[in-house]
C-alpha atoms as a PDB file:
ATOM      1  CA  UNK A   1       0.000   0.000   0.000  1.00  0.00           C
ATOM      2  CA  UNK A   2       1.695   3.535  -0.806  1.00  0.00           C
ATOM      3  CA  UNK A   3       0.488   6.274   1.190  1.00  0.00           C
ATOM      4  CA  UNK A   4       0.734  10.184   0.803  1.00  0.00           C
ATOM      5  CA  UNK A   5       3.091  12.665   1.617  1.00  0.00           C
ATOM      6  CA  UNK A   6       1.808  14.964   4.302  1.00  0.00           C
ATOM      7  CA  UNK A   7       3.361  18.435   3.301  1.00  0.00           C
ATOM      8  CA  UNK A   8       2.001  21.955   3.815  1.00  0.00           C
ATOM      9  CA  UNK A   9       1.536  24.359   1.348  1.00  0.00           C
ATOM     10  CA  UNK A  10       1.793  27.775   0.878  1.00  0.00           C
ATOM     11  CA  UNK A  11      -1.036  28.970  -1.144  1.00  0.00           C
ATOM     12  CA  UNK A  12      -1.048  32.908  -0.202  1.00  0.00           C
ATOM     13  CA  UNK A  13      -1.816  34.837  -3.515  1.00  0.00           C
ATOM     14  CA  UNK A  14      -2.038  31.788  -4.966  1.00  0.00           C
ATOM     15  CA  UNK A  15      -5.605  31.442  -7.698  1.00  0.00           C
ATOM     16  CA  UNK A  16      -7.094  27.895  -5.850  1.00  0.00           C
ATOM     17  CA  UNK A  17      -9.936  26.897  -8.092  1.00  0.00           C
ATOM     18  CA  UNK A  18     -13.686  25.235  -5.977  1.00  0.00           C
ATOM     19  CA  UNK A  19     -15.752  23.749  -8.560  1.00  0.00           C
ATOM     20  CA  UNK A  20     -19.050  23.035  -6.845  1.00  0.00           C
ATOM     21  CA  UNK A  21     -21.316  25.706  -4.269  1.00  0.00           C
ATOM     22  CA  UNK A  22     -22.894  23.116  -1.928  1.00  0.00           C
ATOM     23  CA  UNK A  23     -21.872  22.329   1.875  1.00  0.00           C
ATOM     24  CA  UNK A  24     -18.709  20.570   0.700  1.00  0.00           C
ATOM     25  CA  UNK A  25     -17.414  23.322  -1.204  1.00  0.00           C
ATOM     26  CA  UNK A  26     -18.153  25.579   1.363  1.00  0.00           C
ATOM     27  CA  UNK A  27     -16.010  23.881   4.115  1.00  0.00           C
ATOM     28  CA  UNK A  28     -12.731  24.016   1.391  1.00  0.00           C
ATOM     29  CA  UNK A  29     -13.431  27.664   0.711  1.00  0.00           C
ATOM     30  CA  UNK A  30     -13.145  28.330   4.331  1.00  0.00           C
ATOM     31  CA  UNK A  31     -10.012  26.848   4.574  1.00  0.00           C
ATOM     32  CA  UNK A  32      -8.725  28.462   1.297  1.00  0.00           C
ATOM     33  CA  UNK A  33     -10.307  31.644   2.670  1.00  0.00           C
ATOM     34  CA  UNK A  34      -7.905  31.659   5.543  1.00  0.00           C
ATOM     35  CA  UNK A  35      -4.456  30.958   4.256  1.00  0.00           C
ATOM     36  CA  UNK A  36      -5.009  34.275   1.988  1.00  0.00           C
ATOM     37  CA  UNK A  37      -5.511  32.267  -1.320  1.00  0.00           C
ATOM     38  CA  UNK A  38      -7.122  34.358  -4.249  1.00  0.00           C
ATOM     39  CA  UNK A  39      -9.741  31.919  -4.725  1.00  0.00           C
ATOM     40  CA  UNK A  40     -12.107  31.606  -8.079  1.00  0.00           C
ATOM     41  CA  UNK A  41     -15.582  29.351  -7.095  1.00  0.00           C
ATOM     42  CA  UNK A  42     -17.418  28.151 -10.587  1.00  0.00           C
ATOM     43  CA  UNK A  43     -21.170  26.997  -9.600  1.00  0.00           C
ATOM     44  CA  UNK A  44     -24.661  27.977 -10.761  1.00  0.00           C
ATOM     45  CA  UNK A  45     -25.540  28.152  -6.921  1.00  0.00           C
ATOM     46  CA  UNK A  46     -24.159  28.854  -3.638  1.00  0.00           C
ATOM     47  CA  UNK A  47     -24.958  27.958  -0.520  1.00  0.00           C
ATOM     48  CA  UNK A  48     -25.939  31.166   1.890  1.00  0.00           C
ATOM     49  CA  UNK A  49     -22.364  31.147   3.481  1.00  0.00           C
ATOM     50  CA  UNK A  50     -20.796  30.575   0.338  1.00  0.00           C
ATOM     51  CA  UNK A  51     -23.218  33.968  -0.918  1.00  0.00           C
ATOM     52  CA  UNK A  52     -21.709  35.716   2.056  1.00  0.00           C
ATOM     53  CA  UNK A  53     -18.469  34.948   1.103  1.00  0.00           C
ATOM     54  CA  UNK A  54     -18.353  36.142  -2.240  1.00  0.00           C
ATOM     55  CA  UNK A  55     -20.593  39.516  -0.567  1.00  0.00           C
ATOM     56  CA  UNK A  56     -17.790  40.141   1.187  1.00  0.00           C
ATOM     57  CA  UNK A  57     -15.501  39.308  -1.411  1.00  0.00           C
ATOM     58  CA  UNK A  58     -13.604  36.571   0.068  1.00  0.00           C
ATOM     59  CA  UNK A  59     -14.530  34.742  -3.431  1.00  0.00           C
ATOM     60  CA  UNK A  60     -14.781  35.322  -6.811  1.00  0.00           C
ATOM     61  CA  UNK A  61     -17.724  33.860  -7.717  1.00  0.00           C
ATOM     62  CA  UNK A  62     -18.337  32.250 -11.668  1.00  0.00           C
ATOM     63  CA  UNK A  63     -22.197  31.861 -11.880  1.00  0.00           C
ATOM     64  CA  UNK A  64     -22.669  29.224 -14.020  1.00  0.00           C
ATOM     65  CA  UNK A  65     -21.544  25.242 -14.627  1.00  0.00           C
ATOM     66  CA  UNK A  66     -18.137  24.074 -14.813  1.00  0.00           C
ATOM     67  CA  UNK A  67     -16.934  23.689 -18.536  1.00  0.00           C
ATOM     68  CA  UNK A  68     -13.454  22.849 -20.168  1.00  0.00           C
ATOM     69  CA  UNK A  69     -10.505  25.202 -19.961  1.00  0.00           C
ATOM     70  CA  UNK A  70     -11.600  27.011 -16.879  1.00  0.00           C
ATOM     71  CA  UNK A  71      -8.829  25.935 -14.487  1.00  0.00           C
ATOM     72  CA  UNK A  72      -6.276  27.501 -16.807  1.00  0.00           C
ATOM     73  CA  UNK A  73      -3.592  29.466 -14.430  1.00  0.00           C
ATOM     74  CA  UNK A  74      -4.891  27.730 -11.310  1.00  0.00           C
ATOM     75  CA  UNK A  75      -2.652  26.554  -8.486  1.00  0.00           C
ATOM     76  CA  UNK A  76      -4.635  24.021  -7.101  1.00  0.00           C
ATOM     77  CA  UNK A  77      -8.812  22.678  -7.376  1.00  0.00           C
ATOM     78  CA  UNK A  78     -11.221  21.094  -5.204  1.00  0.00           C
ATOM     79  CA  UNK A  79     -13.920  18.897  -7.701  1.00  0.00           C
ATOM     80  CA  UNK A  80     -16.965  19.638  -5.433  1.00  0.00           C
ATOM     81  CA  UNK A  81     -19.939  19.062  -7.014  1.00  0.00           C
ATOM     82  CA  UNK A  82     -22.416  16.565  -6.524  1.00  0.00           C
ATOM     83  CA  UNK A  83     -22.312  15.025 -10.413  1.00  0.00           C
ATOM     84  CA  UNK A  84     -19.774  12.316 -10.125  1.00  0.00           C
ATOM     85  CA  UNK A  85     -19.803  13.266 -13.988  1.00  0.00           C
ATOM     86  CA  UNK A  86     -18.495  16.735 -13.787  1.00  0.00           C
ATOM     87  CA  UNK A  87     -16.088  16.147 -10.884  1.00  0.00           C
ATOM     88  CA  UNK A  88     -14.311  13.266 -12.985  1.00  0.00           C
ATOM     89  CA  UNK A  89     -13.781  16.000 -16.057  1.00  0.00           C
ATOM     90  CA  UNK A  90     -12.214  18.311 -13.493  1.00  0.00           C
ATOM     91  CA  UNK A  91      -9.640  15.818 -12.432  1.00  0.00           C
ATOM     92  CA  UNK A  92      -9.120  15.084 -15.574  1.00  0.00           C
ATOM     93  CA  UNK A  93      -8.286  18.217 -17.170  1.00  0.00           C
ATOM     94  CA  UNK A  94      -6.230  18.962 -13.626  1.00  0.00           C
ATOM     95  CA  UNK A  95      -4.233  15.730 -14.354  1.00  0.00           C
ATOM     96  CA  UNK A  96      -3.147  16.715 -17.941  1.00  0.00           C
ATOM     97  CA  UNK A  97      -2.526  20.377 -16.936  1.00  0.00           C
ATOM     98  CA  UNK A  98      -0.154  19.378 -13.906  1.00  0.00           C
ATOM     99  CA  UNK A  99      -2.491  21.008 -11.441  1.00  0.00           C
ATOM    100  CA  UNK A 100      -3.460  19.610  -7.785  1.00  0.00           C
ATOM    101  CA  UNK A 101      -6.385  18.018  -7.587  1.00  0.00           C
ATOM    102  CA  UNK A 102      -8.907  17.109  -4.755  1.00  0.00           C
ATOM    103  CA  UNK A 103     -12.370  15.218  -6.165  1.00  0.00           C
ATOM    104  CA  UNK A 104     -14.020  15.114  -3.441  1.00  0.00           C
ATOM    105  CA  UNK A 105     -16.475  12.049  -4.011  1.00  0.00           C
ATOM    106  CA  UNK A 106     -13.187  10.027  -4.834  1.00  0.00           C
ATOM    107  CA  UNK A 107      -9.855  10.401  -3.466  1.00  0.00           C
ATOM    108  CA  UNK A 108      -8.176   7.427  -5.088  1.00  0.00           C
ATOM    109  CA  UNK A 109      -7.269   9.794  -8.060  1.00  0.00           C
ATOM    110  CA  UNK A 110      -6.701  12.964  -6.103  1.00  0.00           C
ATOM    111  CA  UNK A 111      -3.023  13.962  -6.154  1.00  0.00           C
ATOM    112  CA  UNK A 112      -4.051  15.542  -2.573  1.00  0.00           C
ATOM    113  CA  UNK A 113      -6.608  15.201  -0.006  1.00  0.00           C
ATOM    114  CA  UNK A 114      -7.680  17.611   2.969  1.00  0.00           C
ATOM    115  CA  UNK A 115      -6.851  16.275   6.134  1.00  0.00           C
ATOM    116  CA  UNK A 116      -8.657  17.246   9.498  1.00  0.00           C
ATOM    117  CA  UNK A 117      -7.036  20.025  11.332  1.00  0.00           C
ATOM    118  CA  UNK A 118      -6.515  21.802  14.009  1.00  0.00           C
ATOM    119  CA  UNK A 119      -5.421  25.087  14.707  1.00  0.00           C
ATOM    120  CA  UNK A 120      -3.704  26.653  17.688  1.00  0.00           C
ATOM    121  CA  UNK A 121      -2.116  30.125  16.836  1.00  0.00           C
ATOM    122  CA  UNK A 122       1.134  28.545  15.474  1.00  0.00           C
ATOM    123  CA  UNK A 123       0.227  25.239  15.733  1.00  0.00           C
ATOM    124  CA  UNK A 124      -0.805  23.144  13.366  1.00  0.00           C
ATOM    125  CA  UNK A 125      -2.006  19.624  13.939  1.00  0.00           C
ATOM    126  CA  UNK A 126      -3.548  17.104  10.523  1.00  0.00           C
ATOM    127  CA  UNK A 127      -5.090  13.470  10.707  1.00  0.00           C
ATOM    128  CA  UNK A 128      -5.792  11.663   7.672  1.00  0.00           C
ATOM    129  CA  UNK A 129      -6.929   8.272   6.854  1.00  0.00           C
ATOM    130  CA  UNK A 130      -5.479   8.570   3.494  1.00  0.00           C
ATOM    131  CA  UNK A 131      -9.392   8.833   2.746  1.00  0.00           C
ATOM    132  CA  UNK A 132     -10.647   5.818   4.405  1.00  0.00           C
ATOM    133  CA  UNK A 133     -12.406   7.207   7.070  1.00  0.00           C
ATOM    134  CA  UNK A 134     -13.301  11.496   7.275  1.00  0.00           C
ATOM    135  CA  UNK A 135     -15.549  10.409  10.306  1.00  0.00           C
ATOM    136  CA  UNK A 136     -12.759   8.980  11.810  1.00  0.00           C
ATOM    137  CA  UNK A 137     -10.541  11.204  11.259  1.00  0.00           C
ATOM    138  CA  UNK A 138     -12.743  14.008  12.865  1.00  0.00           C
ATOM    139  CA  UNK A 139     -12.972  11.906  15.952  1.00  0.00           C
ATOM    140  CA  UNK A 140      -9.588  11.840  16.640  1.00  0.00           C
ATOM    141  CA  UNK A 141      -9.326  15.234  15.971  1.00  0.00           C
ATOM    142  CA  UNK A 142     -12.014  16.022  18.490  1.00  0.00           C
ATOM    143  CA  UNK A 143      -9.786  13.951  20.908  1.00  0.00           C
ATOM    144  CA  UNK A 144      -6.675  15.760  20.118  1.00  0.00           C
ATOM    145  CA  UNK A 145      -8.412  19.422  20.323  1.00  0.00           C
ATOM    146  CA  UNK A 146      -8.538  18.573  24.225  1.00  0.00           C
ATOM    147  CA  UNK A 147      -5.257  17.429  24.625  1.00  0.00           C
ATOM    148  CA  UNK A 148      -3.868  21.072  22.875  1.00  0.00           C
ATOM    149  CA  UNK A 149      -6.420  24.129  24.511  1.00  0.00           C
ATOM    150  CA  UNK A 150      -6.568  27.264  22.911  1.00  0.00           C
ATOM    151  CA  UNK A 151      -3.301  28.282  25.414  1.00  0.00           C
ATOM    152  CA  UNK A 152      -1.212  27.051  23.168  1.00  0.00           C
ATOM    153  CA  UNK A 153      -1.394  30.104  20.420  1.00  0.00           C
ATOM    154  CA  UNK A 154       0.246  32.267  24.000  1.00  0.00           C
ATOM    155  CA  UNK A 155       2.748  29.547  24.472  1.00  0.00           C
ATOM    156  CA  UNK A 156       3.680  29.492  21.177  1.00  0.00           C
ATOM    157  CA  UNK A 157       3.941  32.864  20.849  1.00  0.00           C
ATOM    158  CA  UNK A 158       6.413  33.410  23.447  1.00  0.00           C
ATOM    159  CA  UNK A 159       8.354  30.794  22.268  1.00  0.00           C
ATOM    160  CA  UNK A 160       8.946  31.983  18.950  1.00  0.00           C
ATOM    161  CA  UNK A 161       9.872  35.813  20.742  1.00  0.00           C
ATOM    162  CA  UNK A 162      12.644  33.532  22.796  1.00  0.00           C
ATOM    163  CA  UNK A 163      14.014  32.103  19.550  1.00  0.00           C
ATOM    164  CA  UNK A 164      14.161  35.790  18.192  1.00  0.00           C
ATOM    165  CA  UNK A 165      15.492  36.915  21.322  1.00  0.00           C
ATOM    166  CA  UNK A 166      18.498  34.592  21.142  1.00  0.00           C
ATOM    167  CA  UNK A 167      19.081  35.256  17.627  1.00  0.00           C
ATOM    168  CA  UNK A 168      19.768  38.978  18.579  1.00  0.00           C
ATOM    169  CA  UNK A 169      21.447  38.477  21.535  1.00  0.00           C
ATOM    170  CA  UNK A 170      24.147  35.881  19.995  1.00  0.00           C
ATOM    171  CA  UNK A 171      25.880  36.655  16.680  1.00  0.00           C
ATOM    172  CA  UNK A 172      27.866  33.969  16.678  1.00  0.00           C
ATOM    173  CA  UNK A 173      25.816  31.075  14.763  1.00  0.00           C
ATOM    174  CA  UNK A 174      27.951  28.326  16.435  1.00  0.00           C
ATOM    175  CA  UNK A 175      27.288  29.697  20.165  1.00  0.00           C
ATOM    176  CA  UNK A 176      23.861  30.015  18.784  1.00  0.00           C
ATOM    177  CA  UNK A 177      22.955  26.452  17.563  1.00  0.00           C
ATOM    178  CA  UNK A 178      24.298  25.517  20.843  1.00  0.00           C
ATOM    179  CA  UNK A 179      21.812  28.016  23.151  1.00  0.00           C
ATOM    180  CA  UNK A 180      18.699  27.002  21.097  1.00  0.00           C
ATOM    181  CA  UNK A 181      19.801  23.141  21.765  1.00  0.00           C
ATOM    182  CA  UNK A 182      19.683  24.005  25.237  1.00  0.00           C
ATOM    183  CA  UNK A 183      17.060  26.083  25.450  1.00  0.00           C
ATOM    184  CA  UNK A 184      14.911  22.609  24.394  1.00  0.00           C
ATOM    185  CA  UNK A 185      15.639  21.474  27.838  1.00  0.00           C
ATOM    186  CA  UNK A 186      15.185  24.336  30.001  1.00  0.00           C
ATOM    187  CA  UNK A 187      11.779  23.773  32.245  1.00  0.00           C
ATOM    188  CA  UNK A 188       9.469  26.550  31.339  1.00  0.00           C
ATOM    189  CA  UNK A 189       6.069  26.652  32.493  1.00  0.00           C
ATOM    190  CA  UNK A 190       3.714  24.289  30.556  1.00  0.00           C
ATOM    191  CA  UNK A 191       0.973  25.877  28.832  1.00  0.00           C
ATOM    192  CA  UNK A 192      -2.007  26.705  31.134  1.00  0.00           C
ATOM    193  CA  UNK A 193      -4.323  29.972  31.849  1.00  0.00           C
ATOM    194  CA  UNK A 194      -2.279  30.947  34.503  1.00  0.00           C
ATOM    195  CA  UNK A 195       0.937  31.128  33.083  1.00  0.00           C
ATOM    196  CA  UNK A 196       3.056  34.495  33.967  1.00  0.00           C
ATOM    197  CA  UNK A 197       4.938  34.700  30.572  1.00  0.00           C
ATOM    198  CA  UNK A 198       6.967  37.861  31.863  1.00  0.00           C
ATOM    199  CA  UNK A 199       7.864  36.171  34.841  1.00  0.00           C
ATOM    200  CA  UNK A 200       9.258  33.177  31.840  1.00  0.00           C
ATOM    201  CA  UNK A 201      10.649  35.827  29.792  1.00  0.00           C
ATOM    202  CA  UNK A 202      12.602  36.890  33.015  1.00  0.00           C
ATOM    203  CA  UNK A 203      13.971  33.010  33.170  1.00  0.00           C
ATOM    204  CA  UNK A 204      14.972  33.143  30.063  1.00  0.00           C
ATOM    205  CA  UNK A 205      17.015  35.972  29.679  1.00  0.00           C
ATOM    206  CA  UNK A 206      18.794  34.914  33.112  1.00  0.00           C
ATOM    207  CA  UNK A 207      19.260  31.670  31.683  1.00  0.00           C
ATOM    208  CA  UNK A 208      20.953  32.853  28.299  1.00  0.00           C
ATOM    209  CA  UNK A 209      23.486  35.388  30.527  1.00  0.00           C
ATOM    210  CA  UNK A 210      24.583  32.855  31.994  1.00  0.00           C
ATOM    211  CA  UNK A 211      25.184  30.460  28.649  1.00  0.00           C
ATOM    212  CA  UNK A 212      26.938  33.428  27.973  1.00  0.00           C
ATOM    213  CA  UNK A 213      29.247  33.866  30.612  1.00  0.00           C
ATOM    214  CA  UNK A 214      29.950  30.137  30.403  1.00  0.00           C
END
């Protein structure tokens, strides 16, 4: 069995193609919505939050069917609809034009699939099932969303403003590589509600005088 490579793109600015405007479309326009694609949605009808969408001109919105040569200059497509039909022609003109391609109703001939994910700030967390099981997928998800509270996005936060702090402070990239090794097992506060991040912040700049002086 060959399984997928999980990667994550960058699709900012990018023209992401939805062919489709029911409920399925509308969950991958959300998600193109908020990693700043430019995103182009062919359908003759759109659900009310896909209308509000292109209202507030998240969306470009092509009133009418899908027909051939309309993913010309696209980055990636979702094959949405709900006419196994029309999806298949989609993937197929994506497959000879070298574009990614997500058909919904089938995965086996996707060259990508959406996993489930969850967001925390800077964290990012997927499940797939390599298509086997979305319901699945979701539940673990659920499970995992309890594990990693919305706390995270502060603890994250400061952790990246401690990685830029010690690239200031240290030129040197050698002395460097060695502080951020370190700084992996220095015992910070775990992430919580109550967390007093100057108080950490404090820590940590202690902690890199002394790496420092040593």
């Amino acid at each position: 069995m060959s399984h997928m490579i999980p990667v994550m793109l960058n699709a900012k600015g990018q023209t992401c193609y939805i062919i489709g405007g029911g409920k399925v479309a509308e969950r991958k326009a959300a998600g193109l919505a908020d990693s700043g694609a430019s995103l182009v949605l062919i359908s003759p009808t759109l659900t009310p939050g896909l209308q509000a969408m292109a209202e507030q001109k998240q969306l470009r919105w092509i009133a009418r069917a899908y027909a051939a040569g309309d993913l010309q200059g696209a980055f990636l497509v979702f094959a949405a609809t709900n006419r196994p039909e029309v999806n298949e022609a989609v993937m197929r003109e994506a497959h000879q034009m070298g574009i990614l391609v997500n058909r919904s109703d089938d995965a086996t001939e996707s060259t990508f699939i959406s996993p489930s994910v969850l967001r925390r700030g800077r964290l990012t967390v997927s499940v797939s099932t390599d298509g086997a099981g979305p319901a699945v997928s979701r539940r673990i998800m659920a499970r995992l969303a309890e594990l990693w509270g919305p706390e995270y996005e502060e603890y994250l936060d400061f952790m990246a403003q401690v990685r830029q702090r010690v690239k200031e402070t240290i030129p040197d990239s050698d002395t460097r590589a060695k502080v951020l090794r370190g700084l992996a097992a220095l015992e910070l506060p775990e992430p919580s509600g109550s967390v007093e991040w100057k108080a950490a912040a404090e820590q940590v700049e202690r902690w890199i005088a002394q790496q420092l002086e040593g």
